[in-house]
Protein backbone atom coordinates (compact mmCIF):
# COMPACT_ATOMS: atom_id res chain seq x y z
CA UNK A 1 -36.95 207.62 51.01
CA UNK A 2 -33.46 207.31 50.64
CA UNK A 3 -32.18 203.12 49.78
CA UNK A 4 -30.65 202.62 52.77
CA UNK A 5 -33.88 203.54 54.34
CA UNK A 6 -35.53 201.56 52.28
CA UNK A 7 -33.46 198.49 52.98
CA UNK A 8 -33.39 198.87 57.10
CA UNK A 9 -36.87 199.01 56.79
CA UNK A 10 -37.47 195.99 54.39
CA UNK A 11 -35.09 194.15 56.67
CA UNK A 12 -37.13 194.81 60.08
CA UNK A 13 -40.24 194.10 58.46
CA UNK A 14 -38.27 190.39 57.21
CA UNK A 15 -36.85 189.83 61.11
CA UNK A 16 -40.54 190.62 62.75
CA UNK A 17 -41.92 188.00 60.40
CA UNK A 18 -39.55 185.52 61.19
CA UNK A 19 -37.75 185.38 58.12
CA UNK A 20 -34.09 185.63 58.11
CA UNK A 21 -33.13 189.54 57.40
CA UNK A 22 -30.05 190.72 55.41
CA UNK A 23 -27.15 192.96 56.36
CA UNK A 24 -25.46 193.78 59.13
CA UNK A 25 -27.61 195.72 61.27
CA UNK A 26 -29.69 192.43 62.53
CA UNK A 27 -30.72 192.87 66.22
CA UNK A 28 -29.98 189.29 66.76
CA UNK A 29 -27.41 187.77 64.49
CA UNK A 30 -28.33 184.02 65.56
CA UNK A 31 -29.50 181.29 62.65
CA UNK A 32 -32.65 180.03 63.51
CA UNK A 33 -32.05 175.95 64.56
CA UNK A 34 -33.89 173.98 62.77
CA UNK A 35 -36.70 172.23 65.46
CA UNK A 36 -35.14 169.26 65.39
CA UNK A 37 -31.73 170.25 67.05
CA UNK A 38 -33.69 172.90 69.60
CA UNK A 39 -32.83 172.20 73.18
CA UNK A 40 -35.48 169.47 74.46
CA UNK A 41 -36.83 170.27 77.75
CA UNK A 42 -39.71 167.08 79.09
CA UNK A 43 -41.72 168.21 82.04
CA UNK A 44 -39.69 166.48 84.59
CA UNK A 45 -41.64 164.47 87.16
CA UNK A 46 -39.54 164.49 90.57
CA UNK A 47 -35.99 165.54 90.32
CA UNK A 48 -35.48 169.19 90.88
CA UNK A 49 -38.24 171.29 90.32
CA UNK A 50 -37.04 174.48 89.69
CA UNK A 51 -34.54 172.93 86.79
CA UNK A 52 -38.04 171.79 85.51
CA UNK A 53 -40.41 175.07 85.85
CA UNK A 54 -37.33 177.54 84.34
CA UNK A 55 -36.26 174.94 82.02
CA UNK A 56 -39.79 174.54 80.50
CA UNK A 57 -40.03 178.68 80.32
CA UNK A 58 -37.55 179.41 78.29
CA UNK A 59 -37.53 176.57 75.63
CA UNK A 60 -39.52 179.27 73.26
CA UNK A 61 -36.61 181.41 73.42
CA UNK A 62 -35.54 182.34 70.64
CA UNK A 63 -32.96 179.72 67.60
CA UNK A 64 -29.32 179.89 68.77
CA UNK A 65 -28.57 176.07 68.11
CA UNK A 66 -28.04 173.90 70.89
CA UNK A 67 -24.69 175.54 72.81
CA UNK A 68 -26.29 179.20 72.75
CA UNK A 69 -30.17 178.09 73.66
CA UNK A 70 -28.50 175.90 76.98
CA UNK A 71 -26.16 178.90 77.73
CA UNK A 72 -29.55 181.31 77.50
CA UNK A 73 -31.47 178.77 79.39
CA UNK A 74 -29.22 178.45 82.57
CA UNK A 75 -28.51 182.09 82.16
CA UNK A 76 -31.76 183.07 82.87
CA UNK A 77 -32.35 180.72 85.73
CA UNK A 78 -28.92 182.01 87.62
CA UNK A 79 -29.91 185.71 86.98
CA UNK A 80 -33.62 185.30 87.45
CA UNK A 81 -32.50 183.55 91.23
CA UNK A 82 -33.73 180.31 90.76
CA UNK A 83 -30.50 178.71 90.62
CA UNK A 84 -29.24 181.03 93.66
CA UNK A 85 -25.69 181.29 94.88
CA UNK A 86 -23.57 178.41 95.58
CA UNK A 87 -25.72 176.05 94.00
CA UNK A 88 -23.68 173.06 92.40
CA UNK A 89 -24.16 172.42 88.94
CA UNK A 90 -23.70 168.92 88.04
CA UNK A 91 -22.65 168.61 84.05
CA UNK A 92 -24.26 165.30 83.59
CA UNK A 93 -27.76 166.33 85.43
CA UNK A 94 -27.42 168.87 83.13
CA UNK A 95 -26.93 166.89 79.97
CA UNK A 96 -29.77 164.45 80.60
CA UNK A 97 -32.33 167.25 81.71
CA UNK A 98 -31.92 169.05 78.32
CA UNK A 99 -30.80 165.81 76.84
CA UNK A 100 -27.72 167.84 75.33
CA UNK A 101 -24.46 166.11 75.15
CA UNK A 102 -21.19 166.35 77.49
CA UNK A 103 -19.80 168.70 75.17
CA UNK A 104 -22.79 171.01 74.93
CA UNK A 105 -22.79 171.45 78.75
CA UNK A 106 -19.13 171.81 79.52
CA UNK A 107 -18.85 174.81 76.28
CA UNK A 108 -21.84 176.39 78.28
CA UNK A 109 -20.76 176.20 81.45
CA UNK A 110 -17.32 177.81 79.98
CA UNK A 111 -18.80 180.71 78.39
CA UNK A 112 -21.29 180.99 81.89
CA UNK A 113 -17.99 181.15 83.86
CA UNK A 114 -16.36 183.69 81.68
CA UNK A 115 -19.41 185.88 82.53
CA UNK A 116 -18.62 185.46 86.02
CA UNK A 117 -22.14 183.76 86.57
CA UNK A 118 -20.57 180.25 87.67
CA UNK A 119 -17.29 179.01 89.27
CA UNK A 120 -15.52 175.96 88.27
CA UNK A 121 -12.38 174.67 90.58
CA UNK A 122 -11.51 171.41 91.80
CA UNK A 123 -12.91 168.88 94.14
CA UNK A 124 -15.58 171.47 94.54
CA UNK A 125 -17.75 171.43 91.08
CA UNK A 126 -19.04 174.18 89.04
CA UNK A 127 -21.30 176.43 91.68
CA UNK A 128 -23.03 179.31 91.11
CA UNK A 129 -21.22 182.94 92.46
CA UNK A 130 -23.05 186.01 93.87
CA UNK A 131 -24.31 188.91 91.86
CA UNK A 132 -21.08 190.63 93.22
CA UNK A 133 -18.75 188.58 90.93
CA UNK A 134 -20.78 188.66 87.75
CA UNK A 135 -20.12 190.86 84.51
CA UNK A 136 -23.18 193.29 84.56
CA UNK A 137 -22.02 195.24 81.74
CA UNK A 138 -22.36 191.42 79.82
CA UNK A 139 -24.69 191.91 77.09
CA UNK A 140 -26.32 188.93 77.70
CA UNK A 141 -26.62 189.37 81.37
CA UNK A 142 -28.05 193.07 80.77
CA UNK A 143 -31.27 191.10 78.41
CA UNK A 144 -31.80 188.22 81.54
CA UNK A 145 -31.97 190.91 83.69
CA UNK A 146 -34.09 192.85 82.07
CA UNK A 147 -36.51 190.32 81.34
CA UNK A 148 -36.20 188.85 84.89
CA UNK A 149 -37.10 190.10 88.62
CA UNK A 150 -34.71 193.00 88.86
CA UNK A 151 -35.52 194.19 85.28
CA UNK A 152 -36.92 197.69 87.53
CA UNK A 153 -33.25 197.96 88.93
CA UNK A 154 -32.16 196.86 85.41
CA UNK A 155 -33.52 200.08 83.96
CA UNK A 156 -32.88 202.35 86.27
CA UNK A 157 -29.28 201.52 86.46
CA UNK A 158 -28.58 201.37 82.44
CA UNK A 159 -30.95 204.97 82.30
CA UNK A 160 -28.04 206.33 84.88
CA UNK A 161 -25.24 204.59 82.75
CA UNK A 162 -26.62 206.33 79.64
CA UNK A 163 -27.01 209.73 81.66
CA UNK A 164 -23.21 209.15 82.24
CA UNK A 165 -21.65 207.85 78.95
CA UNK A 166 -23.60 209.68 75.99
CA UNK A 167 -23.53 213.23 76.89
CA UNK A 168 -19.71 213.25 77.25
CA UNK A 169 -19.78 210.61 74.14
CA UNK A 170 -21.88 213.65 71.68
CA UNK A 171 -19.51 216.43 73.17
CA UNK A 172 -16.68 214.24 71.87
CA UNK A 173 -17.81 213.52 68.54
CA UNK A 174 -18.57 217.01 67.53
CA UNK A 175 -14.38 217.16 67.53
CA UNK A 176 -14.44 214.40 65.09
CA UNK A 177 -16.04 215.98 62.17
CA UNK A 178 -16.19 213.14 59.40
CA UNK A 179 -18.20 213.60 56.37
CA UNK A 180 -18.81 209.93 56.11
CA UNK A 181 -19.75 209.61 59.91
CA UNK A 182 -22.26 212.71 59.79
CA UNK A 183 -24.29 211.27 57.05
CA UNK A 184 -24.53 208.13 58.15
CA UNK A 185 -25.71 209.76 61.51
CA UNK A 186 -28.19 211.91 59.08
CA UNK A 187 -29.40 208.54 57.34
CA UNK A 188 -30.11 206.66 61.11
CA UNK A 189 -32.33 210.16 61.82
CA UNK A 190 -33.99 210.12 58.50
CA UNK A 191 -35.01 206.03 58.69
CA UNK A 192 -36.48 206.88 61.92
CA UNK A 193 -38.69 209.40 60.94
CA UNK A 194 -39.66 207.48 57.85
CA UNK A 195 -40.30 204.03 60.42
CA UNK A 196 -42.56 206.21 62.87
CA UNK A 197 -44.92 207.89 59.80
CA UNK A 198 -45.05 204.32 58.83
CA UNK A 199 -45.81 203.04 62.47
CA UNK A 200 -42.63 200.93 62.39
CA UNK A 201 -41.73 200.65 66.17
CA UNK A 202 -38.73 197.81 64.76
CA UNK A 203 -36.90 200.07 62.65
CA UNK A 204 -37.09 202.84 64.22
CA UNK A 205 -35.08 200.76 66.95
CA UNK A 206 -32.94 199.17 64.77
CA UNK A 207 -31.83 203.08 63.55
CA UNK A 208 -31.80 204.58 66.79
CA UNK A 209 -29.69 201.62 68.13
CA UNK A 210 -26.76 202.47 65.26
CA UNK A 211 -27.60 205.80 66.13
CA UNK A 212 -26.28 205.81 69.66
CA UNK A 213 -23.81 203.23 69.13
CA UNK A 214 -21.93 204.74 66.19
CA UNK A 215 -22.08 208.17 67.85
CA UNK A 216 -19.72 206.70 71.02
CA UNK A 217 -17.51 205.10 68.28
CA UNK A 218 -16.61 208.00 66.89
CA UNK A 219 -15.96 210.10 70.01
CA UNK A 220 -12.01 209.36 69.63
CA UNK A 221 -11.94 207.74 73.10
CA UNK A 222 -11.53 203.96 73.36
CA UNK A 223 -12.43 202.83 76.51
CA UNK A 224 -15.69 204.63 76.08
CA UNK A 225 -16.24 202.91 72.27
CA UNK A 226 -16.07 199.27 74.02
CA UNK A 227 -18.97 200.39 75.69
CA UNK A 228 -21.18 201.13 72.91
CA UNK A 229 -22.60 197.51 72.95
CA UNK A 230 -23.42 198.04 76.57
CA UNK A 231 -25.96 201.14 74.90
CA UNK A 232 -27.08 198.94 72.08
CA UNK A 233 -28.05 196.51 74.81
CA UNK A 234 -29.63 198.89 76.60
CA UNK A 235 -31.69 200.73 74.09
CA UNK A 236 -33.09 196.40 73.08
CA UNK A 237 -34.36 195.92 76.21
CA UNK A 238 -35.47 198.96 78.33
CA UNK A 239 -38.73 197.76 78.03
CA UNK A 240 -40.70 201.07 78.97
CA UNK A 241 -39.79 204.98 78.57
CA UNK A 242 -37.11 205.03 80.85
CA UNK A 243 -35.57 207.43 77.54
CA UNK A 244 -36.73 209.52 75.25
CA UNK A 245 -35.63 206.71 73.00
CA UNK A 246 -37.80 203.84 74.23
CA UNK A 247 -40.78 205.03 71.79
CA UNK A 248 -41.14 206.62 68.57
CA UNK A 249 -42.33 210.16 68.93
CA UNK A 250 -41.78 213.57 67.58
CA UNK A 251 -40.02 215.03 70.46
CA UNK A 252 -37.08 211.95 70.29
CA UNK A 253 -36.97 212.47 66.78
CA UNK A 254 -36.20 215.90 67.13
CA UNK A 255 -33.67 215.88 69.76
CA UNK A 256 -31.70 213.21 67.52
CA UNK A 257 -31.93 215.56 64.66
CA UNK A 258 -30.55 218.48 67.14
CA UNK A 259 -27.37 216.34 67.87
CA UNK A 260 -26.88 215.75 64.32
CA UNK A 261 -27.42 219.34 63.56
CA UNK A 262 -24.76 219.97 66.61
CA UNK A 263 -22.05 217.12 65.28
CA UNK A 264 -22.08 218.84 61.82
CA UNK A 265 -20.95 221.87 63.32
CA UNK A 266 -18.44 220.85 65.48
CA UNK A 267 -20.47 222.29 68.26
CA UNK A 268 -19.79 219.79 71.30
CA UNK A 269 -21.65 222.09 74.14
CA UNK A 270 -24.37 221.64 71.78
CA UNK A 271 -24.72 218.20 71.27
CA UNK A 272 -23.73 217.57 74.98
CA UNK A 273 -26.94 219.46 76.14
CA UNK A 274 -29.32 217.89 72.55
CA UNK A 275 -28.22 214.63 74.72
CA UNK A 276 -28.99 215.22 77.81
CA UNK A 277 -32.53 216.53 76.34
CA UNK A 278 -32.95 213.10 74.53
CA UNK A 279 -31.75 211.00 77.34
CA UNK A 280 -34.11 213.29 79.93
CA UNK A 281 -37.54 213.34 77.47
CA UNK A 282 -40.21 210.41 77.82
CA UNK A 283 -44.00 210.68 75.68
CA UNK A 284 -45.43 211.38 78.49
CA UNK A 285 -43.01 213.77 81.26
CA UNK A 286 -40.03 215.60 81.07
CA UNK A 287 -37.36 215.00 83.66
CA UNK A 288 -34.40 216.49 84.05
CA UNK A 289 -31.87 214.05 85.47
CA UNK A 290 -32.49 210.37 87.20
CA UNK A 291 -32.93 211.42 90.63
CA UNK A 292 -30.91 210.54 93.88
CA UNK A 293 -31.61 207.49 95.28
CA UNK A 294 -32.34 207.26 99.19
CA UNK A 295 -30.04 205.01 100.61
């Protein structure tokens, strides 16, 4: 096993055990808060129940200190619909609910309204906006809804954004023949096969992740590269075999090995069509392309 399979592997195995994990390639790069500055949530008597029931869900999520655990918490509620559109947001309701401070609530609000989940004007308040007018290619807003109500439409519509972004991404790449690139392509493909002899679901997601991701960085074409973390996000939270990706098995590991193969030779037809086999290839059934929807 080459080291740097070695080390991805030693790191997984450190992150599922809740231990902090070295290097850059950590799923979640967030500190773990010590329990004493987590995000209190009391079961409110009265008041607004919904604030309560959500509020009281996700307080196990996961360490981001107090700022990023208040941002997740509302972020969830807005996406999952229990905070629906229009809904005023009152800061200092806010504050005292997850006994946060002012400052807490107005950063998180901020970085809410830059996703286009909340509004903030005068003489009206901070309110809620419509699933029209939010950023669905957010990151974060891809995991809530993934993990919320519409996670089914969730999938479906990143397995159609994938369908539409990698093929053209691998066809690209094979012009961009970079010894350094290649092997570090060959390394993600090796780690994976090493993680699923070994039964290691983690890293093998962890490689196939910096798999995808470095493959649209390298395809020369910019606007598609700032979507890469749109893939990576994607690939964390599909939550079944919508791809040939979402589980370890031979035939995904084989198809990644074609595209490598195909890269290295500057092929591009090649590693168009070892893509669209990957992206079209679950454990169980083969498909060949995400079919119309009925409208």
């Amino acid at each position: 096993m080459s080291t740097l399979a070695h080390t991805m592997m030693t790191a997984a195995r450190s992150a599922d055990s809740g231990l902090a994990s070295p290097g850059e390639l950590d799923r979640y790069p967030y500190a773990e808060a010590p329990a004493v500055d987590r995000v209190g949530v009391p079961a409110w008597d009265g008041g607004d129940p919904e604030l309560g029931r959500v509020g009281r869900r996700a307080a196990g999520s996961r360490g981001r200190g107090l700022h990023g655990q208040l941002v997740q918490q509302l972020g969830q509620m807005i996406v999952s619909g229990d905070l629906g559109a229009d809904r005023p947001l009152v800061p200092e309701e806010i504050g005292q609910r997850f006994e946060v401070s002012r400052t807490v609530v107005r950063e998180s609000l901020r970085v809410l309204e830059a996703k286009g989940l909340v509004s903030a004007r005068p003489n009206v308040g901070t309110r809620v906006r419509p699933v029209s007018d939010w950023n669905l290619l957010d990151p974060d807003i891809i995991e809530w809804r993934a993990f919320g109500p519409q996670r089914d439409d969730q999938r479906r519509e990143l397995s159609e954004l994938r369908w539409t972004i990698e093929p053209l991404a691998a066809r690209l790449a094979a012009g961009h023949g970079r010894e350094d690139v290649q092997q570090r392509l060959a390394d993600m493909v090796e780690i994976m096969g090493h993680a699923m002899a070994q039964g290691d679901a983690l890293t093998f997601s962890r490689a196939d992740s910096e798999f995808h991701s470095l493959l649209i960085q390298v395809a020369g074409n910019r606007m598609l590269e700032h979507l890469s973390g749109i893939v990576s996000a994607a690939l964390q939270v599909s939550g079944g075999p919508v791809t040939g990706c979402d589980r370890p098995n031979e035939a995904s590991l084989a198809h990644h090995g074609r595209i490598c193969d195909a890269l290295a030779a500057g092929d591009g037809v090649a590693a168009e069509a070892a893509m669209r086999q990957l992206l079209t290839t679950t454990p169980e059934v083969e498909r060949v392309v995400p079919a119309p929807r009925e409208h």
